[in-house]
PDB file of N, CA and C in Angstrom:
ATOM      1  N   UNK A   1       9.886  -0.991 -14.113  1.00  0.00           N
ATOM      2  CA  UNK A   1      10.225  -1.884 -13.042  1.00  0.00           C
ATOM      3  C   UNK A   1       9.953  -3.316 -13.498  1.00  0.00           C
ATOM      4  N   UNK A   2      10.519  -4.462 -13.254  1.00  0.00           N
ATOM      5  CA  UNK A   2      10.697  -5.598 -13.489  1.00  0.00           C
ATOM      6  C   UNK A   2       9.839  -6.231 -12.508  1.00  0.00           C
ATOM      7  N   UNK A   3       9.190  -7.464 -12.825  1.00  0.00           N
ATOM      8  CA  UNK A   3       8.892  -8.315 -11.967  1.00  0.00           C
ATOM      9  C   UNK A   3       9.763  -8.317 -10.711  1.00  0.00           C
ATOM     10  N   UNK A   4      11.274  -9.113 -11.241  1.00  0.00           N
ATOM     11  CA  UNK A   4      11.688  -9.640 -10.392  1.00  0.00           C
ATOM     12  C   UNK A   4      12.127  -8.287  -9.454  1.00  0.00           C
ATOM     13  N   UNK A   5      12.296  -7.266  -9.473  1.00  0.00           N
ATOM     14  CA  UNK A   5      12.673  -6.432  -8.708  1.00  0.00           C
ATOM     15  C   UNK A   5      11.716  -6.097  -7.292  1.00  0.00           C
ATOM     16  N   UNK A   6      10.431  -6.246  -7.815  1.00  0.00           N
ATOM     17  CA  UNK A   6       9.613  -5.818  -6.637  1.00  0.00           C
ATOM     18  C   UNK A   6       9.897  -6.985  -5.264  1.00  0.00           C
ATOM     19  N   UNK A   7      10.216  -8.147  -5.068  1.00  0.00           N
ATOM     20  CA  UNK A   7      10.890  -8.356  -3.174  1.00  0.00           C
ATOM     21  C   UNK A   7      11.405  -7.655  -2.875  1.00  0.00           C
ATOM     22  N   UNK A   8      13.074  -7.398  -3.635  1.00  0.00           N
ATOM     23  CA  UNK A   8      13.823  -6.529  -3.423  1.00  0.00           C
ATOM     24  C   UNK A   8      13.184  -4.954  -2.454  1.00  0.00           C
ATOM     25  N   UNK A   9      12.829  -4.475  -3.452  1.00  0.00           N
ATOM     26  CA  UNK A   9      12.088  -2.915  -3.385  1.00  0.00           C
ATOM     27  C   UNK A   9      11.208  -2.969  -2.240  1.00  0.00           C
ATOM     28  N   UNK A  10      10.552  -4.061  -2.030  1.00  0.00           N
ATOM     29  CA  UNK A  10       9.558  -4.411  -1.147  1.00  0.00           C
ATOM     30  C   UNK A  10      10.571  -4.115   0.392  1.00  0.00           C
ATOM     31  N   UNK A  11      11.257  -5.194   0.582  1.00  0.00           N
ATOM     32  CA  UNK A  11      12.002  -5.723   1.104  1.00  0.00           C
ATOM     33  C   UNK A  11      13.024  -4.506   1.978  1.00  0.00           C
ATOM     34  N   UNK A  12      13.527  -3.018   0.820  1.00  0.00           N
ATOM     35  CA  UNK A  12      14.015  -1.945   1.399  1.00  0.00           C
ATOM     36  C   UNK A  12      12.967  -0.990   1.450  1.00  0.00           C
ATOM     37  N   UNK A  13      11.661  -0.968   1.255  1.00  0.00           N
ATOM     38  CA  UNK A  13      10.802  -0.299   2.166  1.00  0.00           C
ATOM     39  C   UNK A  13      10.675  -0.565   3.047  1.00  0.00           C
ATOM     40  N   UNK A  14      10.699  -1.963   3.550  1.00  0.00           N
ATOM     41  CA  UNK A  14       9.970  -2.076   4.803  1.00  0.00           C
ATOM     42  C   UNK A  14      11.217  -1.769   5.684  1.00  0.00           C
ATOM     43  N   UNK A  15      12.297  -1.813   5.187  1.00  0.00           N
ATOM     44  CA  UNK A  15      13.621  -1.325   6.330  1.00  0.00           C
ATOM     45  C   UNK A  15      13.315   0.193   6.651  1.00  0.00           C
ATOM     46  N   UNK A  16      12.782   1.020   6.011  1.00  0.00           N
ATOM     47  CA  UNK A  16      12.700   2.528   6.046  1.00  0.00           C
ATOM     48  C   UNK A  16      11.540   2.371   7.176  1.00  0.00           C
ATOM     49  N   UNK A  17      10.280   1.685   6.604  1.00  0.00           N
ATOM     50  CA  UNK A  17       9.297   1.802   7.439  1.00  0.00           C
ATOM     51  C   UNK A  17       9.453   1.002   9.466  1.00  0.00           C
ATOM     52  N   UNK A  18      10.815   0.001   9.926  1.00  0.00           N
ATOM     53  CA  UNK A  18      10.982  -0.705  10.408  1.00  0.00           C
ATOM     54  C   UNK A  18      12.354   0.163  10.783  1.00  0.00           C
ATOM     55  N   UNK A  19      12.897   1.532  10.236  1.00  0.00           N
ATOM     56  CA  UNK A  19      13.731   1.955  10.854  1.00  0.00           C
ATOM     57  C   UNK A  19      14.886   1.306  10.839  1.00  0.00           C
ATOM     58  N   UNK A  20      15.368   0.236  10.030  1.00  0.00           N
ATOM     59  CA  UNK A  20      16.256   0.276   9.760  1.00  0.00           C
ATOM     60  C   UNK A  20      16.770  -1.668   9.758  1.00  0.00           C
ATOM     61  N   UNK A  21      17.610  -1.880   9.692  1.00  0.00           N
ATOM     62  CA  UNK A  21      17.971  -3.363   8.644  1.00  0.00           C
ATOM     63  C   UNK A  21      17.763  -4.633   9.849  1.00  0.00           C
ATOM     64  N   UNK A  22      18.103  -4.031  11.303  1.00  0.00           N
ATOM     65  CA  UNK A  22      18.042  -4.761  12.396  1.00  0.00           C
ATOM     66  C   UNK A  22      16.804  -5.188  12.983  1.00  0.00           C
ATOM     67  N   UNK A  23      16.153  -4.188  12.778  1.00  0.00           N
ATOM     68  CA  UNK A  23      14.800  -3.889  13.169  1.00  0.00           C
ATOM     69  C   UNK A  23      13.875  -4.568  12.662  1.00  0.00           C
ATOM     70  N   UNK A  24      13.819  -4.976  11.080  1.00  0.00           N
ATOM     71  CA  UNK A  24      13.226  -5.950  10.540  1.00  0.00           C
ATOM     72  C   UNK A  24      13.676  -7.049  10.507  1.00  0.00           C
ATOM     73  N   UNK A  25      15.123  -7.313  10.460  1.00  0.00           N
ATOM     74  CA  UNK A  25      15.348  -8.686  10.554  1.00  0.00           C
ATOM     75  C   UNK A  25      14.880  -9.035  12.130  1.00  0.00           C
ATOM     76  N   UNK A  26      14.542  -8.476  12.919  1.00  0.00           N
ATOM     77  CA  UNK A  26      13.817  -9.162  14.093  1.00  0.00           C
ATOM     78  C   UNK A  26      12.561  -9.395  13.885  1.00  0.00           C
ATOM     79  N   UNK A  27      11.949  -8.379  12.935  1.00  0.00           N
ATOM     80  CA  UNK A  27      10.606  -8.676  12.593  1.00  0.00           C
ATOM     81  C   UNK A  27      10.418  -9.712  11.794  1.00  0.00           C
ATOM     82  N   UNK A  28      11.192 -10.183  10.954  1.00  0.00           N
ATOM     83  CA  UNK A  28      10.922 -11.105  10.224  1.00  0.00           C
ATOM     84  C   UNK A  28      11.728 -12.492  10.104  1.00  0.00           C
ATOM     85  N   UNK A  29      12.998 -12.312  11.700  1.00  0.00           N
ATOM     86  CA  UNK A  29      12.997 -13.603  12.187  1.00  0.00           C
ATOM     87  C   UNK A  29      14.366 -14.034  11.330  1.00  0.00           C
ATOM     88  N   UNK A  30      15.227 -12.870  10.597  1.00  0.00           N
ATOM     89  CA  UNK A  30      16.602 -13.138   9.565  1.00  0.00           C
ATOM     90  C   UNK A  30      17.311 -12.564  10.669  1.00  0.00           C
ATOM     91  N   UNK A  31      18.457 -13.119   9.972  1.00  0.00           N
ATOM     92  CA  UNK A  31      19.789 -12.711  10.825  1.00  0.00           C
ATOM     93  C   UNK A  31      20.169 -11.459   9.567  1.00  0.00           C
ATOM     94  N   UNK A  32      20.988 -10.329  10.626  1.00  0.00           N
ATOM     95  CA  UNK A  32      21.138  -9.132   9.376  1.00  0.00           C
ATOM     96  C   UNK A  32      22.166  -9.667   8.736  1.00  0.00           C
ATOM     97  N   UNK A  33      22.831 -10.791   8.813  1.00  0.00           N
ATOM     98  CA  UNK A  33      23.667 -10.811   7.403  1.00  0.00           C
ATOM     99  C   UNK A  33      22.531 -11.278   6.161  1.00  0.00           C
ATOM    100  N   UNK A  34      22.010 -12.196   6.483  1.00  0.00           N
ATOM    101  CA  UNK A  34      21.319 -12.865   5.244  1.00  0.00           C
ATOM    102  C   UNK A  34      20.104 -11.629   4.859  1.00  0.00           C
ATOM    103  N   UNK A  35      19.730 -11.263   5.763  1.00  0.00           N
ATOM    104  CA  UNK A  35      18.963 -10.001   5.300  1.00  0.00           C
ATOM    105  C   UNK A  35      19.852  -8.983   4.643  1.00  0.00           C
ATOM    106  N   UNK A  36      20.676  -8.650   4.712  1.00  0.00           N
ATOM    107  CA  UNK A  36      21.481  -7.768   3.915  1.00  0.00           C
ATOM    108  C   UNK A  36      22.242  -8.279   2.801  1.00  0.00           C
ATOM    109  N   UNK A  37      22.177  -9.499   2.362  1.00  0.00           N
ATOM    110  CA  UNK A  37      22.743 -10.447   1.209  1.00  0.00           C
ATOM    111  C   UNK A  37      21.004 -10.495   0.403  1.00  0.00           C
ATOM    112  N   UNK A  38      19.846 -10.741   0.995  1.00  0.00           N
ATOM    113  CA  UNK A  38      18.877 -10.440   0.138  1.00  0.00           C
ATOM    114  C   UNK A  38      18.577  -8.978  -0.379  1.00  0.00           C
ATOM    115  N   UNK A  39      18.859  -8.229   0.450  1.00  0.00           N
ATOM    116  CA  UNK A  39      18.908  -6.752  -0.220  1.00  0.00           C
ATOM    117  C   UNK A  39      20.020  -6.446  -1.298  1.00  0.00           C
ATOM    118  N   UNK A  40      21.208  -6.571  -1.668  1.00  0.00           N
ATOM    119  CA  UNK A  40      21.768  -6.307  -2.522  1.00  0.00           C
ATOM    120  C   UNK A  40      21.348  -7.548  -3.594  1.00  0.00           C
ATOM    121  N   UNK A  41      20.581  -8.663  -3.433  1.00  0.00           N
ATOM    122  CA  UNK A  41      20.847  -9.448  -4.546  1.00  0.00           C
ATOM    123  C   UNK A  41      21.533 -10.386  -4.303  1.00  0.00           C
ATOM    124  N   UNK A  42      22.141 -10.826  -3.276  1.00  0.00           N
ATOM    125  CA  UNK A  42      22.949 -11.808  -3.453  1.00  0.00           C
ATOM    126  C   UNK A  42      22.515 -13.332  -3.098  1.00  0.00           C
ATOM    127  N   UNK A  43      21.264 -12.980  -2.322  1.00  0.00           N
ATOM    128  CA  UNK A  43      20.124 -14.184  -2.267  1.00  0.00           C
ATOM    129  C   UNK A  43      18.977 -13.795  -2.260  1.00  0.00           C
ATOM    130  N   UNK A  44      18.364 -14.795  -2.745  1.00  0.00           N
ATOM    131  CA  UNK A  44      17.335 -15.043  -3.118  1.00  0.00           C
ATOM    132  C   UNK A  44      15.940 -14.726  -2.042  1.00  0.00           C
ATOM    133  N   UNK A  45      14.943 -13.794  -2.083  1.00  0.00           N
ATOM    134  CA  UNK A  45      14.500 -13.499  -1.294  1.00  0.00           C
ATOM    135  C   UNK A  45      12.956 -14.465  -1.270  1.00  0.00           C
ATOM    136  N   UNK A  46      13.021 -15.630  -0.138  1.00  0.00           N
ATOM    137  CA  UNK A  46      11.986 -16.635  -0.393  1.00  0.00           C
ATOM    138  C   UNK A  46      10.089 -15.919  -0.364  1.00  0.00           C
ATOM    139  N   UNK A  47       9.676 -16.658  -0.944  1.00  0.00           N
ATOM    140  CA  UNK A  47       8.237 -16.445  -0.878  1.00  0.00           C
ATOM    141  C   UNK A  47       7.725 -15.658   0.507  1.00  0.00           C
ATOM    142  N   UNK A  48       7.909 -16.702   1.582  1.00  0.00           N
ATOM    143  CA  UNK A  48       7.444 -16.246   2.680  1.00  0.00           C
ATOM    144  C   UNK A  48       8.076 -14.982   3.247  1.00  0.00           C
ATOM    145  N   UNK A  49       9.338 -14.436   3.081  1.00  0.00           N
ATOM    146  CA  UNK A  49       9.964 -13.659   3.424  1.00  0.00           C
ATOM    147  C   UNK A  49       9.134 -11.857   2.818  1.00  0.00           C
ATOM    148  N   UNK A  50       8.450 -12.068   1.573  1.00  0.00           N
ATOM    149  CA  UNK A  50       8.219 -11.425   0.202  1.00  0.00           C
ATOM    150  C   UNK A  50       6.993 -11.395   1.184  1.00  0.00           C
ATOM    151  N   UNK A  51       6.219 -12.240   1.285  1.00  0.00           N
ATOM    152  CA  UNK A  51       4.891 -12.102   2.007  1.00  0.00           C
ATOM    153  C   UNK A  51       4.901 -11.346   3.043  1.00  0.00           C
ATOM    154  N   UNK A  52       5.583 -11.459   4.333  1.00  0.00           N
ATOM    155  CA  UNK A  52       5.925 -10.903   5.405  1.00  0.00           C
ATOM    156  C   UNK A  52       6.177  -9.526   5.363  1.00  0.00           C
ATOM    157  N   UNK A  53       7.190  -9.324   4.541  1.00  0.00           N
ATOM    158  CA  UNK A  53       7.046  -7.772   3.951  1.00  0.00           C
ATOM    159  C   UNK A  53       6.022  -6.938   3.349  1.00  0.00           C
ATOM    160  N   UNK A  54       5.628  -7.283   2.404  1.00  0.00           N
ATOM    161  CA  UNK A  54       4.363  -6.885   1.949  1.00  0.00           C
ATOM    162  C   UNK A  54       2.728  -6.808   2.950  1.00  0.00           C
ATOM    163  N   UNK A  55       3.109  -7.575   3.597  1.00  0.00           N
ATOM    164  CA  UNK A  55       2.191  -7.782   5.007  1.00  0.00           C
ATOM    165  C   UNK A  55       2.427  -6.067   5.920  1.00  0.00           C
ATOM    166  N   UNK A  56       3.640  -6.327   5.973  1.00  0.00           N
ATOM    167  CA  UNK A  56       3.972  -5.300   7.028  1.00  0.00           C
ATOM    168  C   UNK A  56       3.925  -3.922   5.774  1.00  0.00           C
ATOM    169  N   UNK A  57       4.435  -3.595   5.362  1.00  0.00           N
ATOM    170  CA  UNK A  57       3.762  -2.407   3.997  1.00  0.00           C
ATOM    171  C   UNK A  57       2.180  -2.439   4.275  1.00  0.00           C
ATOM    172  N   UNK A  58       1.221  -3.255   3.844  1.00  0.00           N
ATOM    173  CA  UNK A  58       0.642  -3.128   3.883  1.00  0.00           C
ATOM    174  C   UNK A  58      -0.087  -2.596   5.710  1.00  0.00           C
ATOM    175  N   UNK A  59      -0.151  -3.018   6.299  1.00  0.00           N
ATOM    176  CA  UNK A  59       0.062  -2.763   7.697  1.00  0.00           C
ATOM    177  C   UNK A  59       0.223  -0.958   8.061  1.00  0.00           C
ATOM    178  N   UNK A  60       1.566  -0.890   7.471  1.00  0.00           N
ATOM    179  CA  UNK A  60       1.545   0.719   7.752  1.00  0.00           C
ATOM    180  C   UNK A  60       1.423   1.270   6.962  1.00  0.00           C
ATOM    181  N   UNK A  61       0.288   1.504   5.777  1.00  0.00           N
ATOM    182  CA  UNK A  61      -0.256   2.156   4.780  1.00  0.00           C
ATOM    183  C   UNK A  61      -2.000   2.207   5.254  1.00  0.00           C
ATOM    184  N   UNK A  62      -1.943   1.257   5.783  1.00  0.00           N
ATOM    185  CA  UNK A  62      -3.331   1.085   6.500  1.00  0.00           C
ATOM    186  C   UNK A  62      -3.597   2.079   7.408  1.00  0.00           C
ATOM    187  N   UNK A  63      -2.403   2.578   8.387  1.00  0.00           N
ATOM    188  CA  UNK A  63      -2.737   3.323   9.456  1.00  0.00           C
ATOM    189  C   UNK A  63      -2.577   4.553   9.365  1.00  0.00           C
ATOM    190  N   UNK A  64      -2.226   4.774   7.795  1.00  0.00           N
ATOM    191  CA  UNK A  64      -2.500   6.318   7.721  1.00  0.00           C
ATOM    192  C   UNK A  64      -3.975   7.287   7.187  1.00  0.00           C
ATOM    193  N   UNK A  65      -3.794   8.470   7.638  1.00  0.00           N
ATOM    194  CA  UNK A  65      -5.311   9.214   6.953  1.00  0.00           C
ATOM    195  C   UNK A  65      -5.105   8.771   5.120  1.00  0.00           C
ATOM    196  N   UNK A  66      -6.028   9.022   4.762  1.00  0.00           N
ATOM    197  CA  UNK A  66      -6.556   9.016   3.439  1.00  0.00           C
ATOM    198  C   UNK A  66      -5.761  10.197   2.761  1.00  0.00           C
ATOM    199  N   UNK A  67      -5.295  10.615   1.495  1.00  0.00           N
ATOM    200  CA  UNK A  67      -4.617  11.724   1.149  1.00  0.00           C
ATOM    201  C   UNK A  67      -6.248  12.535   0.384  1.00  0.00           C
ATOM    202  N   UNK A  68      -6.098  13.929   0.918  1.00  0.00           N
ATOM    203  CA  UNK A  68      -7.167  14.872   0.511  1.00  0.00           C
ATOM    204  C   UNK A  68      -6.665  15.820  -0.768  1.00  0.00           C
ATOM    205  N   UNK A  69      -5.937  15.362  -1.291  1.00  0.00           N
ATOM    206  CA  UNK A  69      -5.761  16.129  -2.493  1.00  0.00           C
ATOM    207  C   UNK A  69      -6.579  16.120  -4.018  1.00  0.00           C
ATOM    208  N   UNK A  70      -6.793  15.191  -3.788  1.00  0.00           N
ATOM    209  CA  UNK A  70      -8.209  14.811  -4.989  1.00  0.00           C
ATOM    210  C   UNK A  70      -9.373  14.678  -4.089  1.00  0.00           C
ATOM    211  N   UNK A  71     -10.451  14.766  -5.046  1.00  0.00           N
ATOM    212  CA  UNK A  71     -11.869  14.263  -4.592  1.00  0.00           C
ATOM    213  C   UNK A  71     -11.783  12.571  -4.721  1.00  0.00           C
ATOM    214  N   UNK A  72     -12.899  12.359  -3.526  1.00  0.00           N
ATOM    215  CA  UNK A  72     -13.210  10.442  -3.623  1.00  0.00           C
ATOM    216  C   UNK A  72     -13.965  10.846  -4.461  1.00  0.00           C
ATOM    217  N   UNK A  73     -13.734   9.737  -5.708  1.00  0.00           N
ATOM    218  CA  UNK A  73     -15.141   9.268  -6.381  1.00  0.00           C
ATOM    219  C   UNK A  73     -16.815   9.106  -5.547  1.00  0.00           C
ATOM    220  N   UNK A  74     -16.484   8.456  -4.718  1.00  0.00           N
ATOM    221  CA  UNK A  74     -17.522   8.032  -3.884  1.00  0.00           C
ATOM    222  C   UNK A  74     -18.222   9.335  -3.371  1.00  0.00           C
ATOM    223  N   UNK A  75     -17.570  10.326  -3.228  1.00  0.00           N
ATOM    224  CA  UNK A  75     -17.919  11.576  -2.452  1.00  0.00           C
ATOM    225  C   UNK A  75     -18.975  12.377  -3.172  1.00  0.00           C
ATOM    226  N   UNK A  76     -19.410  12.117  -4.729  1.00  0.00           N
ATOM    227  CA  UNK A  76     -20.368  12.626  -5.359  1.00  0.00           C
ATOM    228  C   UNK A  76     -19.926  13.858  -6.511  1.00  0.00           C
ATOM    229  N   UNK A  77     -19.695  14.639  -7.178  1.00  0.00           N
ATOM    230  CA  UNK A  77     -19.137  14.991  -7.840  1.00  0.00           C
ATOM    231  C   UNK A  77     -19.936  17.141  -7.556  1.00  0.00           C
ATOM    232  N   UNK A  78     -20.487  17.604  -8.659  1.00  0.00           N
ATOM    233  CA  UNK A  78     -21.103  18.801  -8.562  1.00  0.00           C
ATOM    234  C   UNK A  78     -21.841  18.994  -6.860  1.00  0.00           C
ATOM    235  N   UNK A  79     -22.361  20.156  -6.591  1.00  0.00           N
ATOM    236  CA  UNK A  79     -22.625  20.451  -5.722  1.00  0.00           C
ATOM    237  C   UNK A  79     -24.228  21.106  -5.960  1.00  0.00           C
ATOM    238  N   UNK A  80     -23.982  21.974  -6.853  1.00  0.00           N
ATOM    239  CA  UNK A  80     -25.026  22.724  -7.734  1.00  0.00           C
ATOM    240  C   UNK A  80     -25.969  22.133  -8.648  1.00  0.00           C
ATOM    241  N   UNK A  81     -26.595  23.189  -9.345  1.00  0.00           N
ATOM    242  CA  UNK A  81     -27.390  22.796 -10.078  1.00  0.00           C
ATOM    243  C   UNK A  81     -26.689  22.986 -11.121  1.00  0.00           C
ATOM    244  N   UNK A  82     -26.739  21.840 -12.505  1.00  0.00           N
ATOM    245  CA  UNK A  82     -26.121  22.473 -13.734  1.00  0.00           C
ATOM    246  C   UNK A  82     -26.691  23.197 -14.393  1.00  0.00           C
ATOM    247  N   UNK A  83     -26.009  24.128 -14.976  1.00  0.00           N
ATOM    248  CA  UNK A  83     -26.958  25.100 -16.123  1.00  0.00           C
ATOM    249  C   UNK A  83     -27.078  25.026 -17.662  1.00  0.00           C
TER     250      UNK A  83
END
């Protein structure tokens, strides 16, 4: 993945997470054309726009449980005694 790719990528997660292209451009105050001209590339997706997204990603990654498929580090490791 490229630098420059991650707004982009950013940018069509948060449409998945926001349900869809309308939905965020209200959240983030674009009209869906220009929001849909920054998703293919065809403009330039500004700083603040990049922030806002990543804001909101971050946001709903926050509100989920923890994944239990590994152990936390933190959680301590053996249980037993070693032999």
């Amino acid at each position: 993945m490229k630098n420059s790719d991650v707004p982009m990528m950013a940018l069509r997660r948060a449409v998945q997470i926001c349900n869809g292209v309308d939905a965020l451009g209200d959240a983030l105050n674009l009209s869906t054309d220009v929001l849909e001209r920054m998703l293919v590339g065809a403009e330039p997706i500004p700083a603040e726009t990049f922030t806002q997204a990543v804001g909101m990603l971050l946001d709903a990654t926050a509100t989920r449980g923890p994944k239990r498929g590994k152990p936390d580090s933190n959680e301590g490791g053996r249980k037993g005694p070693r032999h």
